[in-house]
N, C-alpha and C. Protein backbone atom coordinates (compact mmCIF):
# COMPACT_ATOMS: atom_id res chain seq x y z
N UNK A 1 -7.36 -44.27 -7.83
CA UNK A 1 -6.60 -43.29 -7.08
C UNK A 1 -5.46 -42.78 -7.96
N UNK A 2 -5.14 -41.41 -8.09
CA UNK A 2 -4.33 -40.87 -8.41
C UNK A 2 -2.83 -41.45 -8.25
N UNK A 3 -1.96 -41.72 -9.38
CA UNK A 3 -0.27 -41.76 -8.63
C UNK A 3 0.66 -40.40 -7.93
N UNK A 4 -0.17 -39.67 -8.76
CA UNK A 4 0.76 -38.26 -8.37
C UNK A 4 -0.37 -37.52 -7.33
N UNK A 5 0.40 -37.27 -6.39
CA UNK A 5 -0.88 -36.50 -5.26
C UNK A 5 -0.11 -35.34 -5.66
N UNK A 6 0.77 -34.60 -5.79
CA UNK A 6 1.55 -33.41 -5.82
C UNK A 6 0.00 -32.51 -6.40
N UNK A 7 -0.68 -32.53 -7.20
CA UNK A 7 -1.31 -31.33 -8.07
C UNK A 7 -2.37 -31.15 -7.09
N UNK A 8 -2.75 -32.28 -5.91
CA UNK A 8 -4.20 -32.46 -4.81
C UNK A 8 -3.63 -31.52 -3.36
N UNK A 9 -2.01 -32.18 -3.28
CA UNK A 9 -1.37 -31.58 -2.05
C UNK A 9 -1.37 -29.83 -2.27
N UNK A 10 -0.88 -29.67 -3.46
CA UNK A 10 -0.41 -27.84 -3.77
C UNK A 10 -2.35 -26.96 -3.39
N UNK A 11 -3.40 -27.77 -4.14
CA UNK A 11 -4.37 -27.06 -3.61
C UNK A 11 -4.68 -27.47 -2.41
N UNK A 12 -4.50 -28.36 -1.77
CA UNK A 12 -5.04 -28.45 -0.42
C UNK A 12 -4.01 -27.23 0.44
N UNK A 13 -2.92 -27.14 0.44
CA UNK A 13 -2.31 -26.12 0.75
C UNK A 13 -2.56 -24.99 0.73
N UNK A 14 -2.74 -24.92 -0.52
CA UNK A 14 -3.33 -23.35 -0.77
C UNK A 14 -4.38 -23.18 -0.07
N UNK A 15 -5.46 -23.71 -0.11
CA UNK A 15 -7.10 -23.19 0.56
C UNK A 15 -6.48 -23.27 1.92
N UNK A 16 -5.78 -23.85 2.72
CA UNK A 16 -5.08 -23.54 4.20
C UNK A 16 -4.41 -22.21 4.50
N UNK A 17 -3.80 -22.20 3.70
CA UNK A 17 -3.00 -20.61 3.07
C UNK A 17 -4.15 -19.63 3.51
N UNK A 18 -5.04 -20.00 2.16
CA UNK A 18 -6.07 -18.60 2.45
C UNK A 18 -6.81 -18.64 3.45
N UNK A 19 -7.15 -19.94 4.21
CA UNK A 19 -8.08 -19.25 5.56
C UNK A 19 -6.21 -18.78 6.15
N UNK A 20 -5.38 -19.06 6.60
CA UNK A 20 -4.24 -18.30 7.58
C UNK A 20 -4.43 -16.99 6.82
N UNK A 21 -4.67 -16.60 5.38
CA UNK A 21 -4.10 -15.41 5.40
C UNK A 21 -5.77 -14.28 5.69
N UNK A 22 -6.80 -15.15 6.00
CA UNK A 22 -7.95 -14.42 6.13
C UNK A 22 -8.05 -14.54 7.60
N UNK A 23 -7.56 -14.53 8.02
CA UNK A 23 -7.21 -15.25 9.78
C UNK A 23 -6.42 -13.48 9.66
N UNK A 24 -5.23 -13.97 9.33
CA UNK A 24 -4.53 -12.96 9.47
C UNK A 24 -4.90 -11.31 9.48
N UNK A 25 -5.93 -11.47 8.06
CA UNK A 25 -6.05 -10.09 7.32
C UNK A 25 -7.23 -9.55 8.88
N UNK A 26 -8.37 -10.60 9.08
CA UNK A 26 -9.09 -9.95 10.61
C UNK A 26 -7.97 -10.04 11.63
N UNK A 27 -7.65 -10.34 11.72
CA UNK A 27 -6.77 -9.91 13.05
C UNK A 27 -6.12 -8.13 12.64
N UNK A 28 -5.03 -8.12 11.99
CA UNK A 28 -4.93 -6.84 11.52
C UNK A 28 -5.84 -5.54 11.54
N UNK A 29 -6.79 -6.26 10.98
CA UNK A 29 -7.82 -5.20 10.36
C UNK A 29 -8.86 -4.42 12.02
N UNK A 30 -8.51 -5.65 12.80
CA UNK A 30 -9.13 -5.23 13.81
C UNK A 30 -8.35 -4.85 15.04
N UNK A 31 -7.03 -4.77 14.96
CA UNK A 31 -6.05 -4.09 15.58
C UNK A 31 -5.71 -2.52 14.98
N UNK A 32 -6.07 -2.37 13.66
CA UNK A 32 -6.14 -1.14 12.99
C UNK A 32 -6.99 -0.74 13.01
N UNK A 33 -8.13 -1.15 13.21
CA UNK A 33 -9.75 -0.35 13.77
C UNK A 33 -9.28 0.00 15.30
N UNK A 34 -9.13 -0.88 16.39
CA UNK A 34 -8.86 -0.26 17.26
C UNK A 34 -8.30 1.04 17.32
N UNK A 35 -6.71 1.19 16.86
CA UNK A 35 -5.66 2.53 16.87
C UNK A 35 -6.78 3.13 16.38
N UNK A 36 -7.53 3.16 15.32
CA UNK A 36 -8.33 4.57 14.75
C UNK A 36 -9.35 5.24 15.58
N UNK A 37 -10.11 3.73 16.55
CA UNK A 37 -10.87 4.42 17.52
C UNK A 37 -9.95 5.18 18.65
N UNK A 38 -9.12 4.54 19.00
CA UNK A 38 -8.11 5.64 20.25
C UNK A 38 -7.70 6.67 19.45
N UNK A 39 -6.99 6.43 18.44
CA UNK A 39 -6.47 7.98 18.03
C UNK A 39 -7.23 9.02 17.43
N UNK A 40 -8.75 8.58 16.62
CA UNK A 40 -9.72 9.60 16.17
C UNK A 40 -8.74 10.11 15.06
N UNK A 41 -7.82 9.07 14.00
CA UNK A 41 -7.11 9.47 13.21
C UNK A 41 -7.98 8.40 11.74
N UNK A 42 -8.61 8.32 10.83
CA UNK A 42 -9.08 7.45 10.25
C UNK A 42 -8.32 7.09 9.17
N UNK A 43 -7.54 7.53 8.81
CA UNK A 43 -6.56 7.60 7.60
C UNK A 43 -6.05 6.16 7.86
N UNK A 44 -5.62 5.41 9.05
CA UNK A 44 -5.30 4.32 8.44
C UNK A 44 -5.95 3.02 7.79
N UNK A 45 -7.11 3.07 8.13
CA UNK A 45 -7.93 2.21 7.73
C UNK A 45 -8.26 2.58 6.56
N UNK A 46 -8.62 3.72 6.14
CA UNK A 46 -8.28 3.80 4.89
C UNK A 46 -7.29 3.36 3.60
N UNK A 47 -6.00 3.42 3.87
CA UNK A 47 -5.01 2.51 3.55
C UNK A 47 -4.85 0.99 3.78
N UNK A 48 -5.53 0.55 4.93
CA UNK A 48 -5.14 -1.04 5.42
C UNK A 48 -6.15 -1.73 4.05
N UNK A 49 -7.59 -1.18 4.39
CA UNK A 49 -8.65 -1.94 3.30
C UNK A 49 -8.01 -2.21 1.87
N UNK A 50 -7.88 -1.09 1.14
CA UNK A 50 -7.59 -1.65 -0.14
C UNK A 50 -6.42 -2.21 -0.05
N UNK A 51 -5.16 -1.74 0.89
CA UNK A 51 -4.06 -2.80 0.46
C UNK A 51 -4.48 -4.56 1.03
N UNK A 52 -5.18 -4.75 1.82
CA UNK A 52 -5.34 -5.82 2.47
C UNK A 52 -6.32 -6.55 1.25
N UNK A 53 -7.27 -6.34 1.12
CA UNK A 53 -7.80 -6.65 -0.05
C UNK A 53 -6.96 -7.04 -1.45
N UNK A 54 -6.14 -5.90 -1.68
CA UNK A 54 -5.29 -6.26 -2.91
C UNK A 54 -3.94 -7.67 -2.73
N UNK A 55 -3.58 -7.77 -1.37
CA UNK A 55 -3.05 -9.03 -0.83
C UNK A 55 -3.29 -10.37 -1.27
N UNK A 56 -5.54 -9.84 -0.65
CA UNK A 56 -5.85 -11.13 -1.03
C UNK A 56 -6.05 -11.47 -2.10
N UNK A 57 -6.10 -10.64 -3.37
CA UNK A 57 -6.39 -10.71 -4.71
C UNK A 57 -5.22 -11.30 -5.64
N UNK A 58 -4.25 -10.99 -4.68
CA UNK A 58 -2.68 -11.70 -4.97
C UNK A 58 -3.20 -13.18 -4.61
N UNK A 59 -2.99 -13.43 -3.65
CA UNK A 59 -3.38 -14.74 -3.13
C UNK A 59 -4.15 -15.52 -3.98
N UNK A 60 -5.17 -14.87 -3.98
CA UNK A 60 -6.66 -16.00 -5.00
C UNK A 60 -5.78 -15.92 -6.48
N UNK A 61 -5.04 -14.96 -6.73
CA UNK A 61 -4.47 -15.79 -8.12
C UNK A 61 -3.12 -16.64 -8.21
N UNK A 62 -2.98 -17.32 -6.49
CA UNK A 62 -1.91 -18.17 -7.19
C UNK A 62 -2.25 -19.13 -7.51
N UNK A 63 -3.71 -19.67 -7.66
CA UNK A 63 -4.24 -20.73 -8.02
C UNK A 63 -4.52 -20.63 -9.42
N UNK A 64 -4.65 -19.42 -10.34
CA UNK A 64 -4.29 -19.76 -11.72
C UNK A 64 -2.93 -19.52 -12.51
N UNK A 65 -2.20 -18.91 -11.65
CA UNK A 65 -0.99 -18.94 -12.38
C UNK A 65 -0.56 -20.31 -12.43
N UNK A 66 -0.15 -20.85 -13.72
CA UNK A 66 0.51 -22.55 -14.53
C UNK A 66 1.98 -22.22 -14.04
N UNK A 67 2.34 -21.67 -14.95
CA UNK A 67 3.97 -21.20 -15.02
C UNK A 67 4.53 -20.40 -14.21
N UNK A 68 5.68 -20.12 -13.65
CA UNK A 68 5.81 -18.92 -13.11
C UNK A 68 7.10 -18.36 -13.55
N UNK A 69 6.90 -17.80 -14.92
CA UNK A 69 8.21 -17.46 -15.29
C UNK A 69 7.22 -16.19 -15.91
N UNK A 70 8.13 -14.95 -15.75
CA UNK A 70 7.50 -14.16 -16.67
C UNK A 70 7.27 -13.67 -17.68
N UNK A 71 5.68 -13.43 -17.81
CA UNK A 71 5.35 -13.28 -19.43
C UNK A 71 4.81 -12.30 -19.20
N UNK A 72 4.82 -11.01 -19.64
CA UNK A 72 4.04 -9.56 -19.65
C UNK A 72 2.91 -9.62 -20.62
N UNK A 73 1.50 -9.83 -19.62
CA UNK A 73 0.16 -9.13 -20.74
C UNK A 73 0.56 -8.04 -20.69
N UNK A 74 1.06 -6.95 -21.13
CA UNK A 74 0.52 -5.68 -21.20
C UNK A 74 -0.69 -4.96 -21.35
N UNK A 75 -1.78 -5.77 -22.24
CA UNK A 75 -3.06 -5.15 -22.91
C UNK A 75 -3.59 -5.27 -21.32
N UNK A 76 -4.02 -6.86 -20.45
CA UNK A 76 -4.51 -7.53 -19.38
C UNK A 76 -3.96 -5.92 -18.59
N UNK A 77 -2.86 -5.55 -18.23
CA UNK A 77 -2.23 -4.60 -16.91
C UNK A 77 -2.76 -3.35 -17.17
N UNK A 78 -2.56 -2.82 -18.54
CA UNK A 78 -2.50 -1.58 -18.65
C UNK A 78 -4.25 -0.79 -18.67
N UNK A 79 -4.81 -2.17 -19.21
CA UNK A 79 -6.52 -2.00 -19.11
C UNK A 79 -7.18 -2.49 -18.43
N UNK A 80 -6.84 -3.25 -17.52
CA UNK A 80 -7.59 -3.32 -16.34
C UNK A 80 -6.79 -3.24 -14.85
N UNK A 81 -5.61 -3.89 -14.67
CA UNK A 81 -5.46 -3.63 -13.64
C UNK A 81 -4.76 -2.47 -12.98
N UNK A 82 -4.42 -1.00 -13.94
CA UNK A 82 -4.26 0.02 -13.58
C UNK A 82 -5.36 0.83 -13.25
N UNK A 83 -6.36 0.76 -14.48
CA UNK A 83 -7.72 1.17 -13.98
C UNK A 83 -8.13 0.93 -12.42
N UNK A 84 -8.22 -0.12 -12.04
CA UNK A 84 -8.94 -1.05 -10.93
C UNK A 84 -7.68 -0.25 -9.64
N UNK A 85 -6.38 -0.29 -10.15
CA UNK A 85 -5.53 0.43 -8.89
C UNK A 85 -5.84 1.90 -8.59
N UNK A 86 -6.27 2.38 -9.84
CA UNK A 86 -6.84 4.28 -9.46
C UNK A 86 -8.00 4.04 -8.77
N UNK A 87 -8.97 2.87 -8.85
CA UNK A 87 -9.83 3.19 -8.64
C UNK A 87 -9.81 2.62 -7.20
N UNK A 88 -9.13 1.98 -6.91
CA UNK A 88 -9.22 1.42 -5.30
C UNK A 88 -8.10 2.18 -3.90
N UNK A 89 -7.13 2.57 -4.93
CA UNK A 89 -6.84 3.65 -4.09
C UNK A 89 -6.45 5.12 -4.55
N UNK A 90 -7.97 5.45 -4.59
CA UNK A 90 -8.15 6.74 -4.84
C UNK A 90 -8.26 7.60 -3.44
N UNK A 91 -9.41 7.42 -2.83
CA UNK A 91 -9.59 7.21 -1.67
C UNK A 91 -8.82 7.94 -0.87
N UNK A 92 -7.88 6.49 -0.47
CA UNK A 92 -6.67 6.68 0.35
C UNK A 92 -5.64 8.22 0.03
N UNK A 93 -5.35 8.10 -1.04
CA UNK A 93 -4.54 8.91 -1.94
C UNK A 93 -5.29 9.92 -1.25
N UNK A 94 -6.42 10.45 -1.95
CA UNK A 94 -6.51 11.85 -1.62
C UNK A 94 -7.13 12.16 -0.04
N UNK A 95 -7.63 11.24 0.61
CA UNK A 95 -7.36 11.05 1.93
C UNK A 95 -6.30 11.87 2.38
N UNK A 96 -5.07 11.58 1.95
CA UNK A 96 -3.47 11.78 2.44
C UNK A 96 -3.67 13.08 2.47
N UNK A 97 -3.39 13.39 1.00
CA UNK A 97 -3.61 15.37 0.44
C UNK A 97 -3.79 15.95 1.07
N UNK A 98 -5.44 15.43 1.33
CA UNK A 98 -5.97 16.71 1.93
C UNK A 98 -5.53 16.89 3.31
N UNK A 99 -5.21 15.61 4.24
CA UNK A 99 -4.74 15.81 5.55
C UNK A 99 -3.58 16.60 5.35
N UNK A 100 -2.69 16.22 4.69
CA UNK A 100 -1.59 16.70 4.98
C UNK A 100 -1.19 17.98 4.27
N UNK A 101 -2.17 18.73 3.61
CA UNK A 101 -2.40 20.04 2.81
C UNK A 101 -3.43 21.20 3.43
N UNK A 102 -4.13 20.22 4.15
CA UNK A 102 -5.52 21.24 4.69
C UNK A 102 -4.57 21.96 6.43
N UNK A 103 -5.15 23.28 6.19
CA UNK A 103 -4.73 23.51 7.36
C UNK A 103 -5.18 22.89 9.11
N UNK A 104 -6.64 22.39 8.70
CA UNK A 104 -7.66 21.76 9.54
C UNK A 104 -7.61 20.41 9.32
N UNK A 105 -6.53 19.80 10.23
CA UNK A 105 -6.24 18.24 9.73
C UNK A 105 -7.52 17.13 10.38
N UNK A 106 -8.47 17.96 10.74
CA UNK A 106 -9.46 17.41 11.05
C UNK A 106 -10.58 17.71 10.43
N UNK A 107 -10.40 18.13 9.05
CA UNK A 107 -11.39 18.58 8.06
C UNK A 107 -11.54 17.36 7.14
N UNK A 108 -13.29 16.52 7.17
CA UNK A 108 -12.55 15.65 5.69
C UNK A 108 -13.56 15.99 4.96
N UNK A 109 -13.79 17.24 4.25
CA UNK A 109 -14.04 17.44 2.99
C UNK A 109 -13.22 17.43 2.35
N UNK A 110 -13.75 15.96 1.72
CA UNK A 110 -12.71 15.29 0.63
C UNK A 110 -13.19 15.20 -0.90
N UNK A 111 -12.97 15.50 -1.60
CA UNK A 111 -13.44 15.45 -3.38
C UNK A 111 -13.49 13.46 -3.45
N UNK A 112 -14.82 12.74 -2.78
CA UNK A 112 -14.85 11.37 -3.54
C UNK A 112 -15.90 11.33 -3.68
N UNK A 113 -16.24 10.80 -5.23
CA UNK A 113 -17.69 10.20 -5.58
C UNK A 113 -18.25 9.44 -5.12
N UNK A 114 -19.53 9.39 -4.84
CA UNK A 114 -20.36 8.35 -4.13
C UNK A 114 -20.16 7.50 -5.39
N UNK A 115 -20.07 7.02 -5.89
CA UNK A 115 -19.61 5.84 -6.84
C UNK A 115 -18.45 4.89 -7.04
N UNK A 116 -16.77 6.29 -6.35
CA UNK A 116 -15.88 5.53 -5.99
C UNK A 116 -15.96 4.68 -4.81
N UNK A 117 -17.13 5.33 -3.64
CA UNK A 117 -17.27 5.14 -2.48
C UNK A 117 -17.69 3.57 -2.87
N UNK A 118 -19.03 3.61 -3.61
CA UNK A 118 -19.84 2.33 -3.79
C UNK A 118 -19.07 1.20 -3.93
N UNK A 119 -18.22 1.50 -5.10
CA UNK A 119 -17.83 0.49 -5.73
C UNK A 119 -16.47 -0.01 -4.61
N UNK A 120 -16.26 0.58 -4.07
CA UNK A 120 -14.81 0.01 -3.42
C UNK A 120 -15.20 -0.31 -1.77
N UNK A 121 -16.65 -0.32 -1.60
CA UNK A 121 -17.28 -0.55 -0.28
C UNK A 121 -17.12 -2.23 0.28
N UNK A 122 -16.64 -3.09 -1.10
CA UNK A 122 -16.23 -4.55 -0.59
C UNK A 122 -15.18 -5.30 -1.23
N UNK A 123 -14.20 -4.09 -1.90
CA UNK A 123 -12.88 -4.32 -1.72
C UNK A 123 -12.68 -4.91 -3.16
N UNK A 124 -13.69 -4.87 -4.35
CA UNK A 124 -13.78 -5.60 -5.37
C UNK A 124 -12.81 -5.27 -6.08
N UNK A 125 -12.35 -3.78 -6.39
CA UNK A 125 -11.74 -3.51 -7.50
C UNK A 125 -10.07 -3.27 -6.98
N UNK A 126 -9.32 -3.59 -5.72
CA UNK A 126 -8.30 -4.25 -5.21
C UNK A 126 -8.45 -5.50 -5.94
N UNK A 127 -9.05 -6.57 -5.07
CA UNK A 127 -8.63 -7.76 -5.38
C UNK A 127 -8.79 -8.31 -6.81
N UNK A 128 -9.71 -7.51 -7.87
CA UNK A 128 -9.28 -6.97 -9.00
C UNK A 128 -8.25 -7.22 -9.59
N UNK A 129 -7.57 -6.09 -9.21
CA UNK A 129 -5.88 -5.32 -9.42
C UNK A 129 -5.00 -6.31 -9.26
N UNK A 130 -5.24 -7.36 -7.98
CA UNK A 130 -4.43 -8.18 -7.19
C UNK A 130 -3.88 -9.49 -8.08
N UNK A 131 -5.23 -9.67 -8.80
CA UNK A 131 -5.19 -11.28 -9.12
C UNK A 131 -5.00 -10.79 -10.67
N UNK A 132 -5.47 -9.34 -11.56
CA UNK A 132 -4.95 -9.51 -12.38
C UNK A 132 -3.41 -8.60 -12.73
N UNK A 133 -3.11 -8.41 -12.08
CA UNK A 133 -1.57 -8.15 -11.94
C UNK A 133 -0.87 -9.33 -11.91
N UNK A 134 -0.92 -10.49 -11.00
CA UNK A 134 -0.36 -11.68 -11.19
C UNK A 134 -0.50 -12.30 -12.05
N UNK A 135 -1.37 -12.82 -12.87
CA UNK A 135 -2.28 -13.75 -13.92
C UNK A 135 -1.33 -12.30 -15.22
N UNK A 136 -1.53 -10.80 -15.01
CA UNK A 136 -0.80 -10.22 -16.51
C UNK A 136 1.03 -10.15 -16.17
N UNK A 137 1.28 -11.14 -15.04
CA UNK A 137 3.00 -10.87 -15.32
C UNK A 137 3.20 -12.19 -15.41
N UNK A 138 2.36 -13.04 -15.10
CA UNK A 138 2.82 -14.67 -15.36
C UNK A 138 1.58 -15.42 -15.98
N UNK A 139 0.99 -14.83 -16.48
CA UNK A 139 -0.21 -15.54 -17.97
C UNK A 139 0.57 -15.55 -19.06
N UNK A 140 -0.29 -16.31 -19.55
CA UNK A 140 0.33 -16.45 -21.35
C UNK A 140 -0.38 -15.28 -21.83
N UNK A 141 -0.48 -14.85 -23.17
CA UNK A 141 -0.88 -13.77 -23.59
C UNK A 141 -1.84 -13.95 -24.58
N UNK A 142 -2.65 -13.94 -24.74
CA UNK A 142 -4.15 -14.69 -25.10
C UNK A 142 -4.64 -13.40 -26.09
C-alpha cells in the first residue's frame, strides 16, 4: 500500500468533478434547448455547445497539467489551439452577423461549410482548444 494517498485522492476527485461537471453541462444544455424551443430563437444553442464543450476540454486537462505555474507554448497555442477556436466557433460567430445584420432576423442563410458543420457536430475541436490552451499556458515546452 501506498504511504502517500494524496496523488490517488487528487484523481479520485477529479473523475467526481467530471461526472458533476457532465451532470451539470446536461442539465444546462437542456434548459437551453428548452428556451430555444419556446422562443424559436436558435442562436443560443449555438453558443452554449462549443462553449460548453470547450469547459469540458478545460476540465479533461487538469489531469495533465504537473505544475501550475506559467509556462507559454506559444508554437502548442498559436498552431493548434487558435486554429481549433476559429474553427469551433465559427458557427456561432457568424450565426450572430447575420442575425443581427440581416434585415430578416429569421433568415438563416448562413455562409457555413458542411465540413465546419461535420467536424464540430461532437464538439471535438472545442475541447481541442480547451485542453490545449491549458496544457500550452502551463506545459513545459517540448
Amino acid at each position: 500500500m501506498p504511504k502517500n494517498w494524496s496523488p490517488y485522492v487528487w484523481k479520485l476527485l477529479w473523475g467526481v468533478g467530471l461526472i458533476v461537471l457532465l451532470f451539470i453541462i446536461y442539465h444546462l444544455e437542456l434548459k437551453v434547448r428548452n428556451h430555444v424551443a419556446i422562443t424559436f430563437q436558435p442562436l443560443p444553442i449555438f453558443w452554449f455547445l462549443p462553449t460548453a464543450y470547450f469547459v469540458f476540454g478545460i476540465y479533461i486537462s487538469f489531469i495533465f497539467v504537473k505544475v501550475w505555474s506559467v509556462k507559454w507554448n506559444w508554437p502548442l497555442i498559436v498552431c493548434v489551439t487558435i486554429p481549433f477556436l476559429i474553427l469551433a466557433f465559427y458557427s456561432p460567430v457568424i450565426y450572430t452577423i447575420i442575425q443581427s445584420t440581416s434585415s430578416d432576423s429569421n433568415s438563416f442563410s448562413v455562409p457555413i461549410p458542411y465540413w465546419i458543420m461535420n467536424i464540430n457536430s461532437l464538439g471535438i475541436p472545442s475541447i481541442v482548444a480547451g485542453i490545449t490552451l491549458m496544457v500550452g499556458m502551463f506545459g513545459k515546452r517540448e
